[in-house]
Protein backbone atom coordinates (compact mmCIF):
# COMPACT_ATOMS: atom_id res chain seq x y z
CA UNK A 1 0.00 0.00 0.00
CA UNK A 2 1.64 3.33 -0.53
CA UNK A 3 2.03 5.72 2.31
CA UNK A 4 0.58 8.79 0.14
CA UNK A 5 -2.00 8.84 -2.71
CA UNK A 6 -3.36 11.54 -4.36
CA UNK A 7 -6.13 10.82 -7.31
CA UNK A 8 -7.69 12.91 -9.56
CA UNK A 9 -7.21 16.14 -7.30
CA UNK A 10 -8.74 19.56 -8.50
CA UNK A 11 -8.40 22.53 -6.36
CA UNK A 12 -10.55 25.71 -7.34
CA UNK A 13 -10.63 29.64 -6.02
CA UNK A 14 -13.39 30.77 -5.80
CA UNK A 15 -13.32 34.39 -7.04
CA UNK A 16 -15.40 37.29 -8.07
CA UNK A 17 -18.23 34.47 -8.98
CA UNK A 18 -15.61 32.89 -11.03
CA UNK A 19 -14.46 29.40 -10.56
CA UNK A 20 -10.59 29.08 -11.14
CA UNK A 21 -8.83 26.05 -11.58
CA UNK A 22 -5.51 26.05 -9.62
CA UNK A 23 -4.86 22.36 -9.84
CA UNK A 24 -6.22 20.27 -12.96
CA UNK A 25 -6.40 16.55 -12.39
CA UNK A 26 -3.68 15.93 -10.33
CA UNK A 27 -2.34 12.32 -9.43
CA UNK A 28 0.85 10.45 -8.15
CA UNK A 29 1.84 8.50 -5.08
CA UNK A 30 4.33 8.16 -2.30
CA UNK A 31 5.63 5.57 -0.74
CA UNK A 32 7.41 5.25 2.74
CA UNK A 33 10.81 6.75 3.29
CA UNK A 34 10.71 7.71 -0.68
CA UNK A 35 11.91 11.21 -1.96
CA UNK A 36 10.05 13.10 -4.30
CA UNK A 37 10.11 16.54 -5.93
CA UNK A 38 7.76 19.21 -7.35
CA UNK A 39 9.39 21.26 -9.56
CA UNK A 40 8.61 24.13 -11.52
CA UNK A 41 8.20 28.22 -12.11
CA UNK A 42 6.55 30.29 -9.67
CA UNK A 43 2.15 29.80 -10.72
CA UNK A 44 2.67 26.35 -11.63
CA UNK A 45 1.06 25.08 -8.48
CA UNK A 46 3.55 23.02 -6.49
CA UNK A 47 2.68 24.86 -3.28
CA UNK A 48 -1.59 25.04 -3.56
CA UNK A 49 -0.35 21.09 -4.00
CA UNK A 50 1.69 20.93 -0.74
CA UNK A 51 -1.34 22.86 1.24
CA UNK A 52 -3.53 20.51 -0.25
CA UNK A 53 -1.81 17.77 0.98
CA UNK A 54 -2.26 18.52 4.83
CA UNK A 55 -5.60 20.25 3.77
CA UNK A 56 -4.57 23.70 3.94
CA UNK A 57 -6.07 25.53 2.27
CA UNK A 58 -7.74 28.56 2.85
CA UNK A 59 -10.79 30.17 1.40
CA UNK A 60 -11.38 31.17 -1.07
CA UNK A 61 -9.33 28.15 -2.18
CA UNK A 62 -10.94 24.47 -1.55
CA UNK A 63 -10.67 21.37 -2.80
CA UNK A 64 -13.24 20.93 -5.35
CA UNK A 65 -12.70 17.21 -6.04
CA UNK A 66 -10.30 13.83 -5.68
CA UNK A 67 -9.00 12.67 -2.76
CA UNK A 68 -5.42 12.48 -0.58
CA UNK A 69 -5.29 9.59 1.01
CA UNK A 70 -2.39 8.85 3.85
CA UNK A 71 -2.41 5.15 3.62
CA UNK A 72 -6.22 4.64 3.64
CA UNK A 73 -7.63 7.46 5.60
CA UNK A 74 -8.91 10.81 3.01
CA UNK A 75 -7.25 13.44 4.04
CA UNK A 76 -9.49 16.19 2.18
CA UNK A 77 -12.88 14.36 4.26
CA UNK A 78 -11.46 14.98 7.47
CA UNK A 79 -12.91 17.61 9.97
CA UNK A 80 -10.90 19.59 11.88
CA UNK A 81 -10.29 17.35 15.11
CA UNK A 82 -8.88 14.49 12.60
CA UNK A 83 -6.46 17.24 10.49
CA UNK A 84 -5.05 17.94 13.80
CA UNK A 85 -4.01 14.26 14.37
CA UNK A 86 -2.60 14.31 11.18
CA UNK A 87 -0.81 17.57 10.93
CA UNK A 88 3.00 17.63 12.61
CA UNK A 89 2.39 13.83 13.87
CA UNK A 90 1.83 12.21 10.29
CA UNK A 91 2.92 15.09 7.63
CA UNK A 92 4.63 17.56 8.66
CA UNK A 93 5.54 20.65 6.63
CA UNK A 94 9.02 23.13 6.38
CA UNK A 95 7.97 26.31 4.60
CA UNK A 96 9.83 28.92 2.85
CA UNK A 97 10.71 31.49 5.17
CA UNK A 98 11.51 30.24 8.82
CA UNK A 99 10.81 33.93 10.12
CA UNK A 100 7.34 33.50 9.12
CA UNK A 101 6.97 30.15 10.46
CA UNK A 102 8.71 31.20 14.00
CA UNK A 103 6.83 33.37 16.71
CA UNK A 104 9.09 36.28 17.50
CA UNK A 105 7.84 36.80 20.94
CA UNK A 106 8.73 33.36 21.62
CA UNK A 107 11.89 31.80 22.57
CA UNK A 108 13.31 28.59 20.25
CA UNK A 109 12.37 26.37 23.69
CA UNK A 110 8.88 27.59 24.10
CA UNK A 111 8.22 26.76 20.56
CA UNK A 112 9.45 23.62 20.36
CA UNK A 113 7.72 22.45 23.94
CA UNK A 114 4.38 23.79 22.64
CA UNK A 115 4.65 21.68 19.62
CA UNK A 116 5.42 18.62 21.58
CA UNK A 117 3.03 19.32 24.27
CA UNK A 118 0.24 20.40 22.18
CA UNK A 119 0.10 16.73 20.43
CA UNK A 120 1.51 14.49 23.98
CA UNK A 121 0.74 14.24 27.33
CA UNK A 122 4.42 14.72 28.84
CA UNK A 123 5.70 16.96 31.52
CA UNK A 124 7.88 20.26 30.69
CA UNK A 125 11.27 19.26 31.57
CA UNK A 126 10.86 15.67 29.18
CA UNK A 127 9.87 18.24 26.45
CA UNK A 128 12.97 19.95 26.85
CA UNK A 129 15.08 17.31 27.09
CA UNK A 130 13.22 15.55 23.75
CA UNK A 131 13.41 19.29 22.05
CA UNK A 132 17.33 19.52 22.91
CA UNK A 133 17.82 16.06 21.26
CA UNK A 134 16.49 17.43 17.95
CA UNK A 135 18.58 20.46 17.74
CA UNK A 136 21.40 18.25 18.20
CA UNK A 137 20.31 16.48 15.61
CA UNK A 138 19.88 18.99 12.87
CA UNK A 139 23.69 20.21 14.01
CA UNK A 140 22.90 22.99 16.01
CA UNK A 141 25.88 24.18 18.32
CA UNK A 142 25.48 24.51 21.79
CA UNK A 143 21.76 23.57 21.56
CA UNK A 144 20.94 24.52 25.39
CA UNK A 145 21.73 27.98 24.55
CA UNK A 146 19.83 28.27 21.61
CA UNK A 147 16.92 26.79 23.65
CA UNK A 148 16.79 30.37 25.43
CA UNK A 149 17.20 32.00 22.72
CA UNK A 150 14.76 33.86 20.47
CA UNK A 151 14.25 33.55 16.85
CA UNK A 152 15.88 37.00 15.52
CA UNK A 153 19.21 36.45 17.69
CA UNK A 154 20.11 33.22 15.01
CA UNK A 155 21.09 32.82 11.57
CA UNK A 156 19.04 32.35 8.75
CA UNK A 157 20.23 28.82 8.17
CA UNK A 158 20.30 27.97 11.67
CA UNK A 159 16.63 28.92 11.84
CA UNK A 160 15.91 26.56 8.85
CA UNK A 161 17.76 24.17 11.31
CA UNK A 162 15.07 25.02 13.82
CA UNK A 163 12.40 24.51 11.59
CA UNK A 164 13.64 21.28 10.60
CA UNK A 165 14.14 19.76 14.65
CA UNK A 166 10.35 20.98 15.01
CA UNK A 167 9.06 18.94 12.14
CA UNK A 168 11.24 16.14 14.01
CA UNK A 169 9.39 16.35 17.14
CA UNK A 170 7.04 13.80 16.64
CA UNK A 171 8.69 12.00 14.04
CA UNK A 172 6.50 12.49 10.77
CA UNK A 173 6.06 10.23 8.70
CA UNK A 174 6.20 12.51 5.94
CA UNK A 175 7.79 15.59 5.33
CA UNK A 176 6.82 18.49 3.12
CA UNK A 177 9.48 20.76 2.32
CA UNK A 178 8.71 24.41 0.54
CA UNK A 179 11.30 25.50 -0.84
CA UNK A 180 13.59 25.40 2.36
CA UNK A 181 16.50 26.81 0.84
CA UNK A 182 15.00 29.96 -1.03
CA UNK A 183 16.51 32.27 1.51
CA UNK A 184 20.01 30.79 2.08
CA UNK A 185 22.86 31.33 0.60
CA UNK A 186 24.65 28.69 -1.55
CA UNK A 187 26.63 26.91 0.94
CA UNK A 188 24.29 26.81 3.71
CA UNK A 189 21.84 25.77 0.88
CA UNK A 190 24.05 22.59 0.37
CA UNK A 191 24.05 22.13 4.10
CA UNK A 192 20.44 22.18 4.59
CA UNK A 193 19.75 20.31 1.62
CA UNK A 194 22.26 17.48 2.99
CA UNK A 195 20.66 17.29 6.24
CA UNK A 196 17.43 16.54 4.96
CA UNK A 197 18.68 13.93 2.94
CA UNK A 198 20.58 12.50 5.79
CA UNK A 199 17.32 12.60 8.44
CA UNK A 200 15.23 11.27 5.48
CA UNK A 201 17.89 8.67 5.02
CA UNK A 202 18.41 7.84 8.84
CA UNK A 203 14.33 7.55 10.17
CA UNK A 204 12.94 5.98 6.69
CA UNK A 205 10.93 9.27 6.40
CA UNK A 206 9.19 10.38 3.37
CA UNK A 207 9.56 13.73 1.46
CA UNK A 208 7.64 15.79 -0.61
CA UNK A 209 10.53 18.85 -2.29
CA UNK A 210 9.12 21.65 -3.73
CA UNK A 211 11.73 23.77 -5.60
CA UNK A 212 11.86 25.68 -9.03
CA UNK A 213 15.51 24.58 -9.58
CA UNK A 214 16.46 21.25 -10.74
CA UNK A 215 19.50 21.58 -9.68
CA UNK A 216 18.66 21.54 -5.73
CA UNK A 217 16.50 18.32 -6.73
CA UNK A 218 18.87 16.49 -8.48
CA UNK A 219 20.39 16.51 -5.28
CA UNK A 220 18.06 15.14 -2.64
CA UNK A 221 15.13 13.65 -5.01
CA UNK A 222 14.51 10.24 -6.27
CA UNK A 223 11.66 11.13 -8.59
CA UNK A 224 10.08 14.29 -9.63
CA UNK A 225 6.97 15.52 -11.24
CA UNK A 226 7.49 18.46 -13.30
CA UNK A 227 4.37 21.38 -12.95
CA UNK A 228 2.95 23.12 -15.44
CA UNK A 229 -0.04 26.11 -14.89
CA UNK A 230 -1.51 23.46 -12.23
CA UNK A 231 -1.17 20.10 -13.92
CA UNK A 232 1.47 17.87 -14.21
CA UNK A 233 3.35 17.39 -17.41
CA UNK A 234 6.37 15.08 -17.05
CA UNK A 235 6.91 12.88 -14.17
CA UNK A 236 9.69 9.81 -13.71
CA UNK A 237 12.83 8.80 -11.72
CA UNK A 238 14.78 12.00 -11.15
CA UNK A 239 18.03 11.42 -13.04
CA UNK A 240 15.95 10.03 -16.37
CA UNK A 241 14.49 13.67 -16.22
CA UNK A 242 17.85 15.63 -15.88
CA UNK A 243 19.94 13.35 -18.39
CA UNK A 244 16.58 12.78 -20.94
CA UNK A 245 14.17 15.34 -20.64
CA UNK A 246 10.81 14.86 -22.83
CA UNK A 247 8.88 17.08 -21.93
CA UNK A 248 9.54 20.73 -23.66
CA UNK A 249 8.93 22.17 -20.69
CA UNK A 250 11.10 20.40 -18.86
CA UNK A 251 14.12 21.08 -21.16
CA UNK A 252 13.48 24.58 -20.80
CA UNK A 253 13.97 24.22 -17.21
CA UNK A 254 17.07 22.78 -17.73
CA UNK A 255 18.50 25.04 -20.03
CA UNK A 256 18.15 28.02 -17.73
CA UNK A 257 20.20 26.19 -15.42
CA UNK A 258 23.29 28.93 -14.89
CA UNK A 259 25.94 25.94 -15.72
CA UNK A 260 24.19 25.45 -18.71
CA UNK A 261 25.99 28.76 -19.64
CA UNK A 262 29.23 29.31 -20.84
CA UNK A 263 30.85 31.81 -18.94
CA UNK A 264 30.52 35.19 -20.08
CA UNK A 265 27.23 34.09 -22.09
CA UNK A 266 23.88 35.21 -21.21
CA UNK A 267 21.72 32.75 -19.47
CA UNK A 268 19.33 30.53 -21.32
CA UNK A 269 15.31 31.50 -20.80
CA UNK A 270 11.81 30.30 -21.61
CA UNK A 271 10.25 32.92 -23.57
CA UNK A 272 6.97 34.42 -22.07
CA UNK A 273 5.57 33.40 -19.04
CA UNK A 274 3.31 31.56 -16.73
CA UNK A 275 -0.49 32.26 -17.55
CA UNK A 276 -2.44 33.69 -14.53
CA UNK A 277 -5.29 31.28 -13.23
CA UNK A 278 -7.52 33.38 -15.34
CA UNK A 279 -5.62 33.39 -18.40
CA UNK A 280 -5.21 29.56 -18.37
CA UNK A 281 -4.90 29.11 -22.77
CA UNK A 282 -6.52 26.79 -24.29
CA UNK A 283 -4.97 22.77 -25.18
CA UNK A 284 -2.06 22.29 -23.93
CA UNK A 285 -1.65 25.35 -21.41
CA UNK A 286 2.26 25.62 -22.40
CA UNK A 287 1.75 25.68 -26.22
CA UNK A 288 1.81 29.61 -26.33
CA UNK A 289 5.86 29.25 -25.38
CA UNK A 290 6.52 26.11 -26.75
CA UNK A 291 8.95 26.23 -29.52
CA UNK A 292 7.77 22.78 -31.14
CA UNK A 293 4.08 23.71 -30.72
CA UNK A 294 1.04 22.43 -33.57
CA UNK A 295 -2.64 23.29 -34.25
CA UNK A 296 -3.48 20.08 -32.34
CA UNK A 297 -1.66 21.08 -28.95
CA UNK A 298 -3.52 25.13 -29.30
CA UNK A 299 -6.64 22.78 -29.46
CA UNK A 300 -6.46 18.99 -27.59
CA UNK A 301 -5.06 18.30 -23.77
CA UNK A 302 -2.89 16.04 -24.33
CA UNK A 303 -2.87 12.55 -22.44
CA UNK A 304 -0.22 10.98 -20.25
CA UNK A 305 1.55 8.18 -21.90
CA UNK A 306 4.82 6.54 -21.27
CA UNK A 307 8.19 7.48 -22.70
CA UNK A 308 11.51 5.40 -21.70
CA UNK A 309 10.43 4.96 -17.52
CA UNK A 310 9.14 8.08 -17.70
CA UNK A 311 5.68 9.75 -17.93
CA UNK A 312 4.54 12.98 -20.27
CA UNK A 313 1.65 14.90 -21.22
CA UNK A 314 2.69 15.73 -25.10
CA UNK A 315 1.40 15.75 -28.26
CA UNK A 316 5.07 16.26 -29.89
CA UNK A 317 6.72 13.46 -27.78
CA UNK A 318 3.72 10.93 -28.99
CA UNK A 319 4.30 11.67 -32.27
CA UNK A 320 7.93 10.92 -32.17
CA UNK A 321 7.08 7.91 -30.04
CA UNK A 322 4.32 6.74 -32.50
CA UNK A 323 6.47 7.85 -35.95
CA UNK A 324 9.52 5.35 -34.02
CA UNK A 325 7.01 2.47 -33.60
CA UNK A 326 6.10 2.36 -37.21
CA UNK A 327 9.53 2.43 -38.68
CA UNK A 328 10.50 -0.16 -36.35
CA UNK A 329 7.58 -1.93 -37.68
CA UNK A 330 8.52 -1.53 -41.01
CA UNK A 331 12.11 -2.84 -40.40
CA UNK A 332 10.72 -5.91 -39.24
């Protein structure tokens, strides 16, 4: 059975008597302790997907259809009281900017206690000693001082750090990670990106990576599912996608990868840019910047079908796939 499965999902805002369509018929699954990504530009989705997930989102966003389910238990049925059984003990999320996530009023101790004690029956001083255990683990130095400590007297990374022990406090079984890194430099980046790997690795824990750069993925995930204006257009084992991308989306992604460069040359982009929930085109939503586009794709969605051991949603790709077939045909 896998751990996560999401089927069919369609999330809608509900705007101005208008009915948009932020997520289109969304589906893939997790298993336990596996590592996926959600990758794409900024619109494309991948964090109304991580809300949905945990069932967080607010009006006048809702899930208009599908289901989540965590093992066999629908997630988007649940009141209230059940969300909060699942939320932090189950799933647990990391989101982009710890600053927002922290309560400045608070110090790093009270935080972490309230979190424990909010979901366990256990007395203050176990707590502490369980919440000093998980700063230690995410490599935080001197972790009884940062206890007393309060959220603007640390680091950027080391509040990521933070964020990541609280998420460890009642050991998840999944993890949903935001864009953790957005804010970091590049070397603390690398750091935080290896510890998650490392924790994922060590307690069999599954993780959900959303990122726009394929680069930070290739790093940490085992499979990814490329986003496109709310659905998903590519989706196979992570290193198929960097080496052999199908997808043109996807190799657009790629290309504007800054080593893609030569040094001194200006950096590859994908002309245009993501359409606005309202502005969703017609067909295939990425036709108007796809270089390879037809009549058919500015008219037809196009269906998933399989390419190598990956999946892709493209018209151009299943001609190629289909023109291959018959010559191979013919050979024989």
């Amino acid at each position: 059975m896998n751990l996560l499965s999401v089927s069919n999902l369609h999330v809608n805002f509900h705007i101005k008597k208008h009915e948009l369509a932020a997520l289109i018929d969304v589906s893939f699954t997790l298993n336990r302790g596996e590592r996926i990504a959600i990758v794409g530009e900024s619109g494309a989705g991948k964090s109304v997907l991580g809300f949905s997930i945990v069932n967080l989102i607010s009006k006048p966003g809702y899930i208009h259809s599908g289901s989540i389910k965590l093992e066999n238990k629908d997630i988007s049925k649940m009141n209230l009281r059940q969300l909060q059984e699942i939320r932090g003990k189950r799933i647990a999320m990391i989101f982009q900017d710890p600053m927002m996530t922290l309560n400045p009023v608070l110090t790093i101790g009270d935080q972490l206690v309230e979190t424990i004690r909010s979901h366990t029956r256990i007395a203050y001083k176990d707590a502490k000693n369980i919440a000093i255990q998980k700063l230690q683990h995410v490599q935080i130095s001197s972790p009884e001082t940062r206890f007393n400590q309060y959220p603007h007297e640390l680091s950027g990374g080391m509040r990521q750090r933070v964020i990541i022990a609280s998420v460890l406090l009642l050991n998840p079984d999944i993890i949903i990670a935001d864009e953790p890194t957005t804010a970091l430099d590049v070397t603390i980046q690398a750091e935080i990106l290896q510890l998650l790997l490392s924790i994922c690795e060590d307690n069999g824990v599954a993780l959900v990576l959303i990122s726009h750069d394929l680069g930070v993925v290739s790093k940490v995930a085992e499979r990814t599912l490329v986003m496109y204006a709310g659905r998903i257009v590519e989706e196979g084992p992570t290193l198929e996608i960097i080496n052999d991308p199908q997808h043109p989306y996807t190799q657009g992604l790629l290309n504007a990868l800054p080593q893609m460069a030569l040094p001194g040359q200006r950096l590859n982009q994908i002309q245009g840019s993501m359409p606005s929930l309202s502005e969703r085109p017609s067909g295939c939503a990425f036709h108007p910047r796809c270089p390879y586009a037809t009549e058919k794709c500015q008219q037809e969605q196009p269906s998933f079908i399989n390419s190598g051991v990956s999946s892709v949603a493209c018209f151009i790709v299943e001609d190629m796939l289909n023109e291959f077939a018959d010559e191979e045909e013919a050979y024989l």
